[in-house]
Protein backbone atom coordinates (compact mmCIF):
# COMPACT_ATOMS: atom_id res chain seq x y z
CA UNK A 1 1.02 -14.90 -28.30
CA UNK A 2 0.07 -16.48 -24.62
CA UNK A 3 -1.38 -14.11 -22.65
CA UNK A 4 0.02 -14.24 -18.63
CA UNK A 5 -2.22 -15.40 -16.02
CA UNK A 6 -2.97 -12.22 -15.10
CA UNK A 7 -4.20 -10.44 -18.20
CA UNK A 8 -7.22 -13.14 -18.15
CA UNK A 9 -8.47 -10.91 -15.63
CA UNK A 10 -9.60 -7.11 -16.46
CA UNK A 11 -7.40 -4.22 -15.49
CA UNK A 12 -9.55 -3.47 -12.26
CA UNK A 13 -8.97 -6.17 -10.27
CA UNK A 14 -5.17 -6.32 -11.47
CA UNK A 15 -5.05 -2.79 -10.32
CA UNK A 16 -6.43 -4.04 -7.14
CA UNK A 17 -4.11 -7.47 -6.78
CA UNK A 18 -1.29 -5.10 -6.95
CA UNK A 19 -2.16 -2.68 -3.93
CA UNK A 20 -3.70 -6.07 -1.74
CA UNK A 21 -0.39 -7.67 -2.18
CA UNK A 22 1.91 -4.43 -1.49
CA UNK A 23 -0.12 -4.25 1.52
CA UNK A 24 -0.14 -8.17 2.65
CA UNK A 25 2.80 -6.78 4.74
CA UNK A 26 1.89 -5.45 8.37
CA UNK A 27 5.41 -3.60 7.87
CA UNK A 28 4.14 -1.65 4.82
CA UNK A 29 1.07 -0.81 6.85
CA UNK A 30 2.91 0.04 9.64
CA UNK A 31 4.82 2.81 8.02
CA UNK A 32 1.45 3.34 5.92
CA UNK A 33 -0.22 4.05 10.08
CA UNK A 34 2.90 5.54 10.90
CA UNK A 35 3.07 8.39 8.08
CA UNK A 36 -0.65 9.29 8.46
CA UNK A 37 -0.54 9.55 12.56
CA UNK A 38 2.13 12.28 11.92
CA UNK A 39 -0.29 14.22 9.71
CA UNK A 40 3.14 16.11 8.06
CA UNK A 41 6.45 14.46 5.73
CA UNK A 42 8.85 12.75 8.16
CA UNK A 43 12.07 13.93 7.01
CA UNK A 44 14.60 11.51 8.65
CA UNK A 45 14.76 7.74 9.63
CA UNK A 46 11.77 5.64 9.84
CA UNK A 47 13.38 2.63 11.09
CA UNK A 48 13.65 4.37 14.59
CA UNK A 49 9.69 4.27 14.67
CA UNK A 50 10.03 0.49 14.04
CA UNK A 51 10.90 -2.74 15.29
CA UNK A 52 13.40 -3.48 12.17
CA UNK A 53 16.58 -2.85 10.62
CA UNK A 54 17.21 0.34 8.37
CA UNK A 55 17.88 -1.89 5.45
CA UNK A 56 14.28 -3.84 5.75
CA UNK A 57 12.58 -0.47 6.14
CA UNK A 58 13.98 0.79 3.22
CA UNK A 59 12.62 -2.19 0.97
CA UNK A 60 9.83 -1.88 2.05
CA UNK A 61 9.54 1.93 1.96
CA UNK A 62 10.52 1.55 -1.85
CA UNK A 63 7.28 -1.49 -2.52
CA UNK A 64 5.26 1.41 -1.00
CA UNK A 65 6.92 4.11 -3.23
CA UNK A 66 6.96 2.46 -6.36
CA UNK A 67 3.37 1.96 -6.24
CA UNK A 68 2.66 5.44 -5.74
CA UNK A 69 1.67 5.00 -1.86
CA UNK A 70 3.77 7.17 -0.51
CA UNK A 71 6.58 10.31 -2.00
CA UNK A 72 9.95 10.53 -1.44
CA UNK A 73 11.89 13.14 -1.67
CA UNK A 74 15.58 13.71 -1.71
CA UNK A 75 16.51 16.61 0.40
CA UNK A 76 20.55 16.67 0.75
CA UNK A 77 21.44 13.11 2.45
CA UNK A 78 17.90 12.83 3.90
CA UNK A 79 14.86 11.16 2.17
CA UNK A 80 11.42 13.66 3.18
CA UNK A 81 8.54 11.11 3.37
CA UNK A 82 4.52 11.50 2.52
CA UNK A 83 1.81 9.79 2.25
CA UNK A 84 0.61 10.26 -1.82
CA UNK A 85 -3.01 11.47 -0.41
CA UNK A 86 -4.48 11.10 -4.33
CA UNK A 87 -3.29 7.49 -4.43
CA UNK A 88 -4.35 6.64 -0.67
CA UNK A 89 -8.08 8.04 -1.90
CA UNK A 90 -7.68 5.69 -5.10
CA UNK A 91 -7.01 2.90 -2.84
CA UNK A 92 -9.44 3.97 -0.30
CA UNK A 93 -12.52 3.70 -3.11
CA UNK A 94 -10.65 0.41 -4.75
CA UNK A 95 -11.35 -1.33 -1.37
CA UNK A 96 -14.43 -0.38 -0.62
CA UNK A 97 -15.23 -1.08 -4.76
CA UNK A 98 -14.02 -4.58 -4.36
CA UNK A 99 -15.79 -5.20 -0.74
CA UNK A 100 -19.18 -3.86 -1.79
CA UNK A 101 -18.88 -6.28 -4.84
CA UNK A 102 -18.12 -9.46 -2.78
CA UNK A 103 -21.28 -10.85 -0.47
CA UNK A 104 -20.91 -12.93 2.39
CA UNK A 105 -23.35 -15.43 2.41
CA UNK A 106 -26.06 -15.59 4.66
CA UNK A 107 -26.61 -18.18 7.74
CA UNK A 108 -29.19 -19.87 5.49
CA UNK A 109 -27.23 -20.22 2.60
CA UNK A 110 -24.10 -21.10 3.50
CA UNK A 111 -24.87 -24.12 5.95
């Protein structure tokens, strides 16, 4: 069996791919900013907080959800928003992880 791309590489930086690229979005971090500034659940419409339609918002709300990013929770016809503070942590450590394992070169060495 051919393995995809992806499984040549171990499940840590796959883990990470998958958060860098639901974030490559300055929508999804928008609502990410948005969510956190509140410091509560927004129970209501988001799209009113941003410059796009209800429809776009809502894709993208769902990237964020499916990943684990943020809760959503049916109350009656309204959808009660959070960030998922376990998974934000998770992602928190992932980044600085991958950024303390990456070097930038120095002046000397990269002339």
């Amino acid at each position: 069996m051919v393995k995809a791309k992806k499984e040549l590489f171990d499940q840590e930086l796959q883990a990470a791919a998958r958060f860098f690229k639901c974030l490559g979005h300055p929508a999804r971090l928008a609502i990410l900013q948005y969510l956190s500034s509140t410091d509560t659940c927004i129970m209501g419409d988001i799209s009113d907080e941003l410059p796009l339609s209800r429809t776009t918002v809502n894709q993208h709300l769902k990237a964020l959800k499916d990943l684990g990013l943020i809760k959503g929770e049916v109350e009656g016809v309204r959808v009660n928003y959070c960030l998922n503070g376990d998974v934000i942590e998770a992602l928190r450590k992932m980044g600085v992880h991958f950024l303390d394992s990456i070097h930038s070169c120095s002046a000397s060495k990269c002339s």
